[in-house]
N, C-alpha and C. Protein backbone atom coordinates (compact mmCIF):
# COMPACT_ATOMS: atom_id res chain seq x y z
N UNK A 1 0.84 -1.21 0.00
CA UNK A 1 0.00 0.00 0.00
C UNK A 1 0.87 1.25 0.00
N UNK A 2 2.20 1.17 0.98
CA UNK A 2 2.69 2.10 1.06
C UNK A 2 3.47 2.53 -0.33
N UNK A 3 4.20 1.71 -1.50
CA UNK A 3 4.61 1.52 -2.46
C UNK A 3 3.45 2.43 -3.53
N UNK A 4 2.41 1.95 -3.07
CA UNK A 4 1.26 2.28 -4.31
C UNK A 4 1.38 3.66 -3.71
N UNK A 5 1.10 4.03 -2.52
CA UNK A 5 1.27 5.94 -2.54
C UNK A 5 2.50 6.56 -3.07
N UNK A 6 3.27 6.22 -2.82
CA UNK A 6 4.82 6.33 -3.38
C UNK A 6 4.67 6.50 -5.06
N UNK A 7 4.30 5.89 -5.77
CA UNK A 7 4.03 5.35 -6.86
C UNK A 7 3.28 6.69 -7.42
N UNK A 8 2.12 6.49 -6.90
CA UNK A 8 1.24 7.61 -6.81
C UNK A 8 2.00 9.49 -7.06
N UNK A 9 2.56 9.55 -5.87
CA UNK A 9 3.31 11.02 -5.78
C UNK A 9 4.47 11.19 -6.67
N UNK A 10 4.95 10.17 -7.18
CA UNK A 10 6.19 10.01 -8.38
C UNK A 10 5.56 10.44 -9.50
N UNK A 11 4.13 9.92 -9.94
CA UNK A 11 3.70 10.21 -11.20
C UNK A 11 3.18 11.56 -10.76
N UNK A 12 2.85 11.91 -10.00
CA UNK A 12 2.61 13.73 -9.98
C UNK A 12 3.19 14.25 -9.83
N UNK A 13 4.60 14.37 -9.57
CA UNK A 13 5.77 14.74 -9.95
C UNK A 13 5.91 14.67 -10.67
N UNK A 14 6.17 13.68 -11.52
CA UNK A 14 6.30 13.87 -12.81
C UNK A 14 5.77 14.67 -13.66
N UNK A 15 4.30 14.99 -13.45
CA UNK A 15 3.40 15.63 -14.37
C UNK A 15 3.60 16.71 -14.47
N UNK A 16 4.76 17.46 -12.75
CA UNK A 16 4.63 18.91 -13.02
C UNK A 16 5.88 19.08 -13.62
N UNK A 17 7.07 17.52 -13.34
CA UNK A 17 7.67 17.95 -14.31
C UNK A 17 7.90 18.75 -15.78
N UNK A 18 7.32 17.68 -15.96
CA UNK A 18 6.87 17.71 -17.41
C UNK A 18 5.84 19.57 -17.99
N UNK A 19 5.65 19.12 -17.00
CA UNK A 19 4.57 20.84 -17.45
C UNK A 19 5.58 21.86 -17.28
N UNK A 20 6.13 22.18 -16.29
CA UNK A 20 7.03 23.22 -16.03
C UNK A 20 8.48 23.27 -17.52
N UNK A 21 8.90 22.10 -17.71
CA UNK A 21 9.21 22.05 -18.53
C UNK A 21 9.47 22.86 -20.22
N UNK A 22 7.41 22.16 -20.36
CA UNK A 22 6.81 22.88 -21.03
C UNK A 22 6.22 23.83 -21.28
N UNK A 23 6.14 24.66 -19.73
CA UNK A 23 6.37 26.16 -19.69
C UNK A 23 7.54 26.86 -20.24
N UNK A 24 8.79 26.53 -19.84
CA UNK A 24 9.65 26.77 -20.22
C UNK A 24 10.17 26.45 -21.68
N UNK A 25 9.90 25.55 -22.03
CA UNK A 25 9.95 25.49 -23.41
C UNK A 25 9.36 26.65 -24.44
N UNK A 26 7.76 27.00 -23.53
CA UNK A 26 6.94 28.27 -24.32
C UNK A 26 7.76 29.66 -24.47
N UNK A 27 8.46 30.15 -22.78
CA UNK A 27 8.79 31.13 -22.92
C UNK A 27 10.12 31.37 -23.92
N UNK A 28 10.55 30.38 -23.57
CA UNK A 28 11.87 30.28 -24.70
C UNK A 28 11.58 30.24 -26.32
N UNK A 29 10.52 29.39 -26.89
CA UNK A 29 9.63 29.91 -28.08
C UNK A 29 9.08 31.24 -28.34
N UNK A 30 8.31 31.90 -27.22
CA UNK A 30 7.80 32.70 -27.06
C UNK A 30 8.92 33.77 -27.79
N UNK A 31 10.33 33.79 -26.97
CA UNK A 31 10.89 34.67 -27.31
C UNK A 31 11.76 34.76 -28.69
N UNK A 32 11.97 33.16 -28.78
CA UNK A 32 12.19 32.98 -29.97
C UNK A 32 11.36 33.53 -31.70
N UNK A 33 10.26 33.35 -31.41
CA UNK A 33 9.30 33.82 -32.37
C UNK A 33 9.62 35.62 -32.30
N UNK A 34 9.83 36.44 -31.31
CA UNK A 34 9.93 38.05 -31.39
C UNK A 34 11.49 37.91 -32.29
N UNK A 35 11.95 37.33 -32.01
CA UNK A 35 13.25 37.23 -32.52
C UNK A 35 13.37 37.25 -34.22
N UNK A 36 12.07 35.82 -34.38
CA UNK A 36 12.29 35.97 -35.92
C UNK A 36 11.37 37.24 -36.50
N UNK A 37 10.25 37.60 -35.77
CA UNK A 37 9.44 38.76 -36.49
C UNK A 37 10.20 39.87 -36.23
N UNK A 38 11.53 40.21 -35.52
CA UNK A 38 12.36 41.16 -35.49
C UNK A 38 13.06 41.07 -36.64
N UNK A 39 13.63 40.02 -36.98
CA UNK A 39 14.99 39.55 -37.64
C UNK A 39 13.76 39.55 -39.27
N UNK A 40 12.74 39.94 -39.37
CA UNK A 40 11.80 40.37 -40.93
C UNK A 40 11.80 41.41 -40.82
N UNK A 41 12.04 41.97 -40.00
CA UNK A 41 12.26 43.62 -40.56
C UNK A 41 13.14 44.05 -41.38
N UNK A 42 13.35 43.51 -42.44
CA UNK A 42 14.23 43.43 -43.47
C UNK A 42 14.81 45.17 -43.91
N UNK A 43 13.36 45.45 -44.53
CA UNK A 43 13.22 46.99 -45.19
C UNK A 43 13.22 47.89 -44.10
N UNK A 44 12.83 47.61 -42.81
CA UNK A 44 13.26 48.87 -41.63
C UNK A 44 14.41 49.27 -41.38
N UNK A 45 15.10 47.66 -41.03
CA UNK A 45 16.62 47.41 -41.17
C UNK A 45 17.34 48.53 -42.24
N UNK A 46 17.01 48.19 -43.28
CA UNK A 46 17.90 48.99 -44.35
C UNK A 46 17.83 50.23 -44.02
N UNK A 47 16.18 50.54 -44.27
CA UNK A 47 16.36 52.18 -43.67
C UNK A 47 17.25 53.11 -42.55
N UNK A 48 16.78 52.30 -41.55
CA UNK A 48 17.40 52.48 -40.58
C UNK A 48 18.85 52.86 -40.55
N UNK A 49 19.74 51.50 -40.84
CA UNK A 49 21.23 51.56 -41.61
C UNK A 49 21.02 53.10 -42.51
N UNK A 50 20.23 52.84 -43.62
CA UNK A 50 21.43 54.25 -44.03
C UNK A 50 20.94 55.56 -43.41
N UNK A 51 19.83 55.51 -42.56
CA UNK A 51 19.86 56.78 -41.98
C UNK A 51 20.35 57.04 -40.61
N UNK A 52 21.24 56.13 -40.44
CA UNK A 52 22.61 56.18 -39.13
C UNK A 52 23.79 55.77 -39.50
N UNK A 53 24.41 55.98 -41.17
CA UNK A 53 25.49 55.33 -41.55
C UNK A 53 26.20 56.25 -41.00
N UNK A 54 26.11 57.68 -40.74
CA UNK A 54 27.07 58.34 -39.88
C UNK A 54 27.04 58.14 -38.71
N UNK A 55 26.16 57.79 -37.89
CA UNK A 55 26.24 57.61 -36.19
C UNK A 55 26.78 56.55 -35.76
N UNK A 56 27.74 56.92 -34.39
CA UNK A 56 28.63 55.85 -33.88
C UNK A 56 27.81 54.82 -33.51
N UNK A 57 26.86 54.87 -33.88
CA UNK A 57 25.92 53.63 -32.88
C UNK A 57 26.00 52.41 -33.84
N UNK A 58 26.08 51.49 -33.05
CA UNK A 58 26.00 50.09 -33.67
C UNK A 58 25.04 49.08 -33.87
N UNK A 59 24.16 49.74 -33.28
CA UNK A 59 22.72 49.02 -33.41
C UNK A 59 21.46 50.37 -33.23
N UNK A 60 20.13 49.60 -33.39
CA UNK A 60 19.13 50.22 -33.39
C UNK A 60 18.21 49.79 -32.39
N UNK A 61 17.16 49.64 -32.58
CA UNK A 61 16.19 48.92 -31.62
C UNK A 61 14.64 49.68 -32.37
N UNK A 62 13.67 48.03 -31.78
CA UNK A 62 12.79 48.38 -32.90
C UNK A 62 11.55 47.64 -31.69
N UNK A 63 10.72 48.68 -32.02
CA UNK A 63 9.39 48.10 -31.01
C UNK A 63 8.29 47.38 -31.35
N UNK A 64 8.39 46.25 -30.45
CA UNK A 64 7.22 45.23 -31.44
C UNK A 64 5.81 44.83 -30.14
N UNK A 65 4.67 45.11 -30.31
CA UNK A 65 3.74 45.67 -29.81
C UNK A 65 2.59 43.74 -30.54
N UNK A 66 2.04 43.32 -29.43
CA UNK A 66 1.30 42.24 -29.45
C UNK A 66 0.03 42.53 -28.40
N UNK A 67 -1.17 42.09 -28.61
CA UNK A 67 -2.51 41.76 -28.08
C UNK A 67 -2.41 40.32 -27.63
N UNK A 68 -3.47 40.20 -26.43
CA UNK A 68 -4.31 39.02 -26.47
C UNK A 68 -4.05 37.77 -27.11
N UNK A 69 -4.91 38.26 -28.45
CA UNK A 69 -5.27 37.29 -29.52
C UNK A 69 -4.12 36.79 -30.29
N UNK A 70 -3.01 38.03 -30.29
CA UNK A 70 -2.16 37.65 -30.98
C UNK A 70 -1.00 36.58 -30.27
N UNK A 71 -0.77 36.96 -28.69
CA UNK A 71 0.00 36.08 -28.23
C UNK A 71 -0.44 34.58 -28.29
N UNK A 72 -1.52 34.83 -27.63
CA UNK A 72 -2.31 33.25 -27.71
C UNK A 72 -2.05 31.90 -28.60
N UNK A 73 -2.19 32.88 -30.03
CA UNK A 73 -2.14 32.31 -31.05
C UNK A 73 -0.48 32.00 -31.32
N UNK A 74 0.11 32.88 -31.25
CA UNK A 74 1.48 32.54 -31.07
C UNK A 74 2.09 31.30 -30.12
N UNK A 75 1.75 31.37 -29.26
CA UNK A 75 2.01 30.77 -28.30
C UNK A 75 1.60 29.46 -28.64
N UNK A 76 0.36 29.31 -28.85
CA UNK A 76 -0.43 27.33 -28.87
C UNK A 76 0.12 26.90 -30.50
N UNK A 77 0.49 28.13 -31.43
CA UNK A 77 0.85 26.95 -32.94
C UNK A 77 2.18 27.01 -32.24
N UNK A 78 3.37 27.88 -31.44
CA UNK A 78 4.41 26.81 -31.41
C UNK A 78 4.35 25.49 -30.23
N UNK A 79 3.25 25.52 -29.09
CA UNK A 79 3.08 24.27 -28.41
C UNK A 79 2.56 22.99 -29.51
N UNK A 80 1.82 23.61 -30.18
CA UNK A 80 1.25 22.39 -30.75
C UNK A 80 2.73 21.84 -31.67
N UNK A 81 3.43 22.33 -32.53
CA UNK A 81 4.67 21.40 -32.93
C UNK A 81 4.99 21.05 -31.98
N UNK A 82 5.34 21.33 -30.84
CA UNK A 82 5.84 20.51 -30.18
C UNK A 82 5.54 19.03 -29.76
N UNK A 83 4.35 19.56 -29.19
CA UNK A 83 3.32 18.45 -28.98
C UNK A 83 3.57 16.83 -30.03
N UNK A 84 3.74 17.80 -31.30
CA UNK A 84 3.48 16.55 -32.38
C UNK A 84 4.20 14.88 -31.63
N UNK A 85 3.44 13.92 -31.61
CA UNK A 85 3.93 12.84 -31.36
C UNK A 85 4.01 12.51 -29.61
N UNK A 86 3.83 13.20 -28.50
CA UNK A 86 3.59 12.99 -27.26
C UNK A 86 2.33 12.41 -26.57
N UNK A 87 2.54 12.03 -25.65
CA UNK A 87 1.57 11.60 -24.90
C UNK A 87 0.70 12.43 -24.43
N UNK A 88 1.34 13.81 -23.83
CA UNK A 88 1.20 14.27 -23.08
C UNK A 88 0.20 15.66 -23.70
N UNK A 89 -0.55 16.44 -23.51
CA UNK A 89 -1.22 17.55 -24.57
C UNK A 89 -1.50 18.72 -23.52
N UNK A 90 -1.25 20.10 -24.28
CA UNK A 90 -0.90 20.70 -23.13
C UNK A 90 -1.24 21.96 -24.46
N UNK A 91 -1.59 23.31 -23.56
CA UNK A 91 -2.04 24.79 -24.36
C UNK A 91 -1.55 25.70 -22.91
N UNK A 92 -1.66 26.85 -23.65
CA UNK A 92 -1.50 28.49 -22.91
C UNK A 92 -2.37 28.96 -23.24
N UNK A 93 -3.02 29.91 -21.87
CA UNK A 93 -4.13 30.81 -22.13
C UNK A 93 -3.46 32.06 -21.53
N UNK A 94 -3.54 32.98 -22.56
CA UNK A 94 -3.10 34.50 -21.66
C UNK A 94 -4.50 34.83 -21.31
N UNK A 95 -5.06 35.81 -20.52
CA UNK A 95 -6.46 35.86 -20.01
C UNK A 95 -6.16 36.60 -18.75
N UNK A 96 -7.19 37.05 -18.00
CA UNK A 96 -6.56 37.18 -16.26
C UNK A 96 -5.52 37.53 -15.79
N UNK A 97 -5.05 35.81 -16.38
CA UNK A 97 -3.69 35.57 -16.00
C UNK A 97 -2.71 34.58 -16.65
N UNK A 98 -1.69 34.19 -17.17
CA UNK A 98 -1.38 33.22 -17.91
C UNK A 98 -1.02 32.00 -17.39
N UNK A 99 -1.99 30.99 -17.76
CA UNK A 99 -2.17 29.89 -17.71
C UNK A 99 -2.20 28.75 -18.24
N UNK A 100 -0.99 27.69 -18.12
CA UNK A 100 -0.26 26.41 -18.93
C UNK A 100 -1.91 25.41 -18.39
N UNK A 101 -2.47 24.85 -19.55
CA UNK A 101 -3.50 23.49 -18.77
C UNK A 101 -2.96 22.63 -19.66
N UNK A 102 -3.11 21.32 -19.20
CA UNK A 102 -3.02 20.39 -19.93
C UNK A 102 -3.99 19.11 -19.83
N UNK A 103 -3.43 17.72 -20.41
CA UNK A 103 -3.99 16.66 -19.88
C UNK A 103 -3.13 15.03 -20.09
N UNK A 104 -3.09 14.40 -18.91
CA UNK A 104 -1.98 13.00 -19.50
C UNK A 104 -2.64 12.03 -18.70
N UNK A 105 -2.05 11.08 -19.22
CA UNK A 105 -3.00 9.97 -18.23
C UNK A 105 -1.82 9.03 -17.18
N UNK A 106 -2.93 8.91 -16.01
CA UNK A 106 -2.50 8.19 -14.83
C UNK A 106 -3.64 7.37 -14.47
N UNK A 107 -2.38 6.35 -15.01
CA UNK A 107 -3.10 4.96 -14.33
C UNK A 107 -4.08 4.26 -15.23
N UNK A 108 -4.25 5.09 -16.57
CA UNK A 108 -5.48 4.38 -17.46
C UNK A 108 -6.27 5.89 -17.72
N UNK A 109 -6.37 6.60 -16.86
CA UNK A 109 -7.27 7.57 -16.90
C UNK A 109 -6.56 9.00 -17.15
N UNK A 110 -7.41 9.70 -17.98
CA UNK A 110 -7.15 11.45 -18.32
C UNK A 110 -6.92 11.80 -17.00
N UNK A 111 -6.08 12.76 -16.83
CA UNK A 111 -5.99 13.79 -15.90
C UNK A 111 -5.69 15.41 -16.31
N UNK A 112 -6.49 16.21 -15.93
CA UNK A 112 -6.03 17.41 -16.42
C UNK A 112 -5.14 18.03 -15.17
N UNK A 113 -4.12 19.18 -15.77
CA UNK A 113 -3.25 20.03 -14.50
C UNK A 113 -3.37 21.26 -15.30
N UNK A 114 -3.34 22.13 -14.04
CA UNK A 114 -2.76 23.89 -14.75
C UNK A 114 -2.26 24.31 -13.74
N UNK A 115 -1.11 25.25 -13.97
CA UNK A 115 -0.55 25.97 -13.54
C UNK A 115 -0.68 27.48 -13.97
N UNK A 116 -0.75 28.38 -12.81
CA UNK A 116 -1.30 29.72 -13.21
C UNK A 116 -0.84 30.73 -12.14
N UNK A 117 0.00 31.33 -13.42
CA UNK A 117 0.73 32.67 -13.32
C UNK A 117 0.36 34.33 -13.46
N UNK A 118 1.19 35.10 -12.52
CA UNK A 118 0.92 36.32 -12.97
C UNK A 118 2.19 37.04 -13.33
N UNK A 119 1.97 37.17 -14.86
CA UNK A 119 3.76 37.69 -15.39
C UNK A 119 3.61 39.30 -14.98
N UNK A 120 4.79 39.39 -14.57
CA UNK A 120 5.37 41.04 -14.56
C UNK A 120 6.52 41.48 -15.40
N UNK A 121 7.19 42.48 -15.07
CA UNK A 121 8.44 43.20 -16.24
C UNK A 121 9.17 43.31 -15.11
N UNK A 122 10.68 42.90 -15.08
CA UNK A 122 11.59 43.31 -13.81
C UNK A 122 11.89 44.93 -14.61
N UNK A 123 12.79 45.77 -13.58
CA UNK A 123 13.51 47.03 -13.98
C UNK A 123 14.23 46.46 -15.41
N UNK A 124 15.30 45.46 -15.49
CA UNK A 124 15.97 45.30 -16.60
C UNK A 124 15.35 44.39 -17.41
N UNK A 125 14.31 44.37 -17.71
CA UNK A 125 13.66 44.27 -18.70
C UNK A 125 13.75 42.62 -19.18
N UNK A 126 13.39 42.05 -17.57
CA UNK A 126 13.37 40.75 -17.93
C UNK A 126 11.59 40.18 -17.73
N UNK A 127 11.06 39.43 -17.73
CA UNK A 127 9.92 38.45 -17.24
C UNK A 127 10.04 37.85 -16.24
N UNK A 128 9.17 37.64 -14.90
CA UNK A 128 8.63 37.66 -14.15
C UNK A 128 7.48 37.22 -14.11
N UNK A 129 7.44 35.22 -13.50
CA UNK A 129 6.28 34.79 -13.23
C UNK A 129 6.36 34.59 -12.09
N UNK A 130 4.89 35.02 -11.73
CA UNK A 130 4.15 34.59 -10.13
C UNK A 130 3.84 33.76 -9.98
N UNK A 131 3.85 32.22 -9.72
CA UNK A 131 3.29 31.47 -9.42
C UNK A 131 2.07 31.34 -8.40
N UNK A 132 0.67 31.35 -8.71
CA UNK A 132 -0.03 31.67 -8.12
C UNK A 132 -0.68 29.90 -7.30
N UNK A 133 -0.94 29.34 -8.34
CA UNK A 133 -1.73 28.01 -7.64
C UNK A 133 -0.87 26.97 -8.75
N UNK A 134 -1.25 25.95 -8.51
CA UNK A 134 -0.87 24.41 -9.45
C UNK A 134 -2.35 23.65 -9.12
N UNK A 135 -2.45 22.61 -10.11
CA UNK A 135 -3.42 21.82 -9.32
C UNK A 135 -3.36 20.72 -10.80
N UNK A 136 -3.99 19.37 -10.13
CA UNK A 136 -3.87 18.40 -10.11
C UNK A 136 -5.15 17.59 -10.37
N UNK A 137 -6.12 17.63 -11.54
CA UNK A 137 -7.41 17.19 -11.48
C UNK A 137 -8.03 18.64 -10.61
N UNK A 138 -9.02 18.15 -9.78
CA UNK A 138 -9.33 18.98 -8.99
C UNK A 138 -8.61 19.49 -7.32
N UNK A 139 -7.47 18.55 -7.17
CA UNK A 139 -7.26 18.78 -6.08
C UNK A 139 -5.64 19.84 -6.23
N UNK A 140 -5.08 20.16 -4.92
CA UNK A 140 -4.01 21.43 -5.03
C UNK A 140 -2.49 20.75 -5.08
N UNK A 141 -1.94 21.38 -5.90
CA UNK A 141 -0.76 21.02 -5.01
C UNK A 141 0.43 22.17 -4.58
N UNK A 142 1.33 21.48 -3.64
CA UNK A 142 1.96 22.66 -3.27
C UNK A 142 2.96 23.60 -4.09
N UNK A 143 2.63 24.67 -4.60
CA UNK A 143 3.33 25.02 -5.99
C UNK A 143 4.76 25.03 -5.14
N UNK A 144 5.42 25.59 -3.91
CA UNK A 144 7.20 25.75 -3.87
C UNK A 144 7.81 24.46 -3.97
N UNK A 145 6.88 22.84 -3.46
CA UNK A 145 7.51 22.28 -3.70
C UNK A 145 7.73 21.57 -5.13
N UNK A 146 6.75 22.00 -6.00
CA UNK A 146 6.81 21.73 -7.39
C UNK A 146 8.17 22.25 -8.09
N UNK A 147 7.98 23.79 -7.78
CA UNK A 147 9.09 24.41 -8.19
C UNK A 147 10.51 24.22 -7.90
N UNK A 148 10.92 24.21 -6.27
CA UNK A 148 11.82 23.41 -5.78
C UNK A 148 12.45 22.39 -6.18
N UNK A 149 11.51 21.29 -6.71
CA UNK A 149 11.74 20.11 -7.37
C UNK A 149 12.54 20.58 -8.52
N UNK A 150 11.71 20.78 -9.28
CA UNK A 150 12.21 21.07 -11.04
C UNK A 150 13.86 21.88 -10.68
N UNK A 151 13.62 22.98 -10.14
CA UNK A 151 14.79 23.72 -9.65
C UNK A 151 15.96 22.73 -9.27
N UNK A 152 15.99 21.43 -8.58
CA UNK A 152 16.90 20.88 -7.89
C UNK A 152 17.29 19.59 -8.81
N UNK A 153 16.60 19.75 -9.55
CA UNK A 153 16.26 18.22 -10.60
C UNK A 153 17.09 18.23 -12.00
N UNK A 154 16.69 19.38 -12.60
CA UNK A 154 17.04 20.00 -14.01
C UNK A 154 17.52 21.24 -14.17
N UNK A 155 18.74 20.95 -14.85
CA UNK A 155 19.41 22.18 -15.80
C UNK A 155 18.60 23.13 -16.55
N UNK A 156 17.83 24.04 -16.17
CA UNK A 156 16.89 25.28 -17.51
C UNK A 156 18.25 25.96 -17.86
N UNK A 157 19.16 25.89 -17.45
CA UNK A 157 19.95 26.90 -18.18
C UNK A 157 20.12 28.07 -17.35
N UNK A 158 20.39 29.13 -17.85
CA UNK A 158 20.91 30.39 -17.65
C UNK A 158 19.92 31.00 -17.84
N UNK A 159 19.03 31.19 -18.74
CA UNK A 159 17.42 32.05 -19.33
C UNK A 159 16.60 31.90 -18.32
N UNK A 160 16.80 30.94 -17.31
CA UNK A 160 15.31 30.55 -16.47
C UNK A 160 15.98 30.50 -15.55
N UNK A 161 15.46 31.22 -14.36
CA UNK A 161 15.47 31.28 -12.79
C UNK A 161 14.69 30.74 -12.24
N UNK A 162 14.50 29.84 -11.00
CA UNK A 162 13.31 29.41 -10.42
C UNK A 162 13.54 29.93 -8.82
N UNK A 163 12.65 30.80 -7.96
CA UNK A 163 13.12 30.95 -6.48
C UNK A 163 11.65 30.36 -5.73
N UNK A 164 12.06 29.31 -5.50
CA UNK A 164 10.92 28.53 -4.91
C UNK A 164 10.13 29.01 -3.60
N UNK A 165 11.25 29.35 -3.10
CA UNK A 165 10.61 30.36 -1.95
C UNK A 165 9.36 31.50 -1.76
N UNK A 166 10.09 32.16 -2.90
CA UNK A 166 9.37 33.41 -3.37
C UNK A 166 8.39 33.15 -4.41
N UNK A 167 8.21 32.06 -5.17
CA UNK A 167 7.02 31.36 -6.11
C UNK A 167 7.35 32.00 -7.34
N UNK A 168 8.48 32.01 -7.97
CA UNK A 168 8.48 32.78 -9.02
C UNK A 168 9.53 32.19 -10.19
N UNK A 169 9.36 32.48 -11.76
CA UNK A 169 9.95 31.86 -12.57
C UNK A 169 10.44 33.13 -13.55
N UNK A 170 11.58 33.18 -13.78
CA UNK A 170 12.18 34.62 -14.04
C UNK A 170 12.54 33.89 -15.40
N UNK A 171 12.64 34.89 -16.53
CA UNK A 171 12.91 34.49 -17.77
C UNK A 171 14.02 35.57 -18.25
N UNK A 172 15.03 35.54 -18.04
CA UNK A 172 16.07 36.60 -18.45
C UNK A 172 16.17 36.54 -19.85
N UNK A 173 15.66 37.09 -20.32
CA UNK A 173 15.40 38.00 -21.67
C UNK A 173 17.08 38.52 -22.02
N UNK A 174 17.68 39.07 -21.22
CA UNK A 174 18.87 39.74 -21.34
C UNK A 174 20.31 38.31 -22.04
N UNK A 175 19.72 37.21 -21.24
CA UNK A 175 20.75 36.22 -21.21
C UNK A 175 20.46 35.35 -22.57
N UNK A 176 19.71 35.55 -23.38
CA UNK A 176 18.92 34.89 -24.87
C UNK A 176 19.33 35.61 -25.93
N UNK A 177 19.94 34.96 -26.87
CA UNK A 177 20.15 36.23 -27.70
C UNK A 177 19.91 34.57 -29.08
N UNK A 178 19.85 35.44 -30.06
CA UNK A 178 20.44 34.34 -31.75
C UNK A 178 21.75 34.70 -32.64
N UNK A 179 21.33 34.23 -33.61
CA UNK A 179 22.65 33.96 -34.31
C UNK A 179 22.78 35.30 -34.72
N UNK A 180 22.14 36.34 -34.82
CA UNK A 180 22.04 37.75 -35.30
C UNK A 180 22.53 38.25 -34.31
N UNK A 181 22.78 37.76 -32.89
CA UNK A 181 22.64 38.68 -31.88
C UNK A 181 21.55 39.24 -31.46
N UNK A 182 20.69 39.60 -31.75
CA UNK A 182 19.80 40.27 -31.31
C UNK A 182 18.94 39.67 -29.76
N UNK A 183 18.69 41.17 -29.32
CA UNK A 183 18.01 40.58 -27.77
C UNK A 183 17.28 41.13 -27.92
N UNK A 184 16.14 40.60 -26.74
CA UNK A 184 14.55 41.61 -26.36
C UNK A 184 14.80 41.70 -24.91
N UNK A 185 14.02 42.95 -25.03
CA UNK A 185 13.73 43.10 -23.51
C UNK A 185 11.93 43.38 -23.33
N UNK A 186 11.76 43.21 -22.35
CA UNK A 186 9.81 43.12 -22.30
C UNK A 186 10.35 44.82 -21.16
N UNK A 187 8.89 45.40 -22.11
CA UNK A 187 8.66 46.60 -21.78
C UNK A 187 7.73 46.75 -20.57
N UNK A 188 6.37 46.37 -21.03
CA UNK A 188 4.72 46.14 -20.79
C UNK A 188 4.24 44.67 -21.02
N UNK A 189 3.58 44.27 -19.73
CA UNK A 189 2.96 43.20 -19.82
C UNK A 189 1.81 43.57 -19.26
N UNK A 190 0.50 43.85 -19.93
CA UNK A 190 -0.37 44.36 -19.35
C UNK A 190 -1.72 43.33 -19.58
N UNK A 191 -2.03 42.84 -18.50
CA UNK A 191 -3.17 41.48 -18.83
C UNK A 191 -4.47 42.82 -18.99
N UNK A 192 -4.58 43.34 -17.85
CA UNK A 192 -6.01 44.34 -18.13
C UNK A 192 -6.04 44.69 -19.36
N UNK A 193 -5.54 45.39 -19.82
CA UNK A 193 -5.69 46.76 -21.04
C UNK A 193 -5.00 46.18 -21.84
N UNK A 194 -4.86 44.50 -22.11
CA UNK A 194 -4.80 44.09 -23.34
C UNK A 194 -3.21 44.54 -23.86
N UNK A 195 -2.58 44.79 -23.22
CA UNK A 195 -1.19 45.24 -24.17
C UNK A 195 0.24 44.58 -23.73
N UNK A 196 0.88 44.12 -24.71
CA UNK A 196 2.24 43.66 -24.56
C UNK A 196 3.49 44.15 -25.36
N UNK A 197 4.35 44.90 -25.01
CA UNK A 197 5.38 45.71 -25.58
C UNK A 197 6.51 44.98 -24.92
N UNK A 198 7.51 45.25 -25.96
CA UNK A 198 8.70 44.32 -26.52
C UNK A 198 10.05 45.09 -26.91
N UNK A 199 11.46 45.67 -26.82
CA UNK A 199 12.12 46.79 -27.36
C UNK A 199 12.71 45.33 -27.93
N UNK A 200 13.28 45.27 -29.30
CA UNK A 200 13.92 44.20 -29.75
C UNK A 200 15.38 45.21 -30.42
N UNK A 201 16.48 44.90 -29.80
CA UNK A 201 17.75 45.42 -30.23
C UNK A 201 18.82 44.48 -31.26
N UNK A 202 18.77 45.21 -32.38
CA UNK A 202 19.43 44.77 -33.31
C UNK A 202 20.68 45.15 -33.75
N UNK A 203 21.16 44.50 -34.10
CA UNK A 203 22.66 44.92 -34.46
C UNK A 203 22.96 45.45 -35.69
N UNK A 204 23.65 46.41 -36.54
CA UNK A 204 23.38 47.22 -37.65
C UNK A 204 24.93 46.64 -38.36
N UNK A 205 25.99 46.13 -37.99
CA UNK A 205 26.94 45.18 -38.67
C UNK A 205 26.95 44.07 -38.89
């Protein structure tokens, strides 16, 4: 019996593995995608260049401005490639508040989980999630030790902070860059009034 509870709390662990994961996977898409709709600014680019071919500056920076509807959508066509071929099925809702749900099965049976955040903007222009609740079907679980876990378990890298204490999942924007170089920094994350602003800095050599 005691084995079967054991058993039990391993696979829900697991699940938030796996989700947190795939949070992280989003924001890292997430930012990836500003990256390439930066890196199409082809004809701004140019402009830009020759109307600073005299200024010492070496780059520019270019503001890229998203809704609602538009993240959303962003967000679930790059989960869904991912998805392709898993067990496991899983979406983002920006809304309220932004929220990973999913569904996998234990034991024979569907289970749904969500985890639900409230993103902010640090001073340097990184992301900032709140971890507000987790849950498990209908019942709770304890989000620090979820986080804790993942934190003590797996390498995210350098881009992702986890302070379990404080319930929060930091996405350093600053520490992400591509093959262009180019970085973002998050301006505005505004769930009320619908608005999300972005400074995307490009390099002009």
């Amino acid at each position: 019996m005691k084995r079967s509870v054991n058993d039990k709390q391993k696979k829900k662990v697991n699940i938030w593995k796996w989700a947190f994961i795939v949070l992280a996977a989003f924001l890292v898409g997430c930012t990836l995608f500003v990256f390439k709709q930066a890196t199409k600014q082809n004809t701004v680019q140019r402009d830009v260049v020759t109307a600073t071919k005299n200024s010492s500056s070496n780059h520019t920076s270019i503001n890229v401005s998203m809704n609602k509807k538009q993240l959303n959508g962003t967000i679930n066509y790059y989960l869904k490639q991912q998805q392709k071929g898993q067990k496991i099925k899983y979406r983002f809702y920006v809304g309220d508040a932004a929220i990973l749900m999913g569904t996998t099965k234990i034991l024979g049976q569907n289970v749904s989980f969500s985890l639900y955040t409230m993103p902010t903007v640090t001073k340097d222009g990184n992301i900032r999630l709140h971890a507000e609740s987790v849950a498990i079907g209908s019942l709770s679980a304890p989000t620090s030790f979820i986080l804790n876990y993942v934190r003590n378990n797996y390498n995210l890298g350098s881009g992702i902070t986890i302070n379990s204490k404080q319930k929060t999942i930091t996405l350093n924007l600053s520490k992400m860059t591509n093959k262009q170089k180019i970085t973002v920094r998050a301006q505005k994350i505004d769930l009320k009034n619908d608005d999300f602003r972005f400074k995307v800095d490009v390099p002009l050599e």
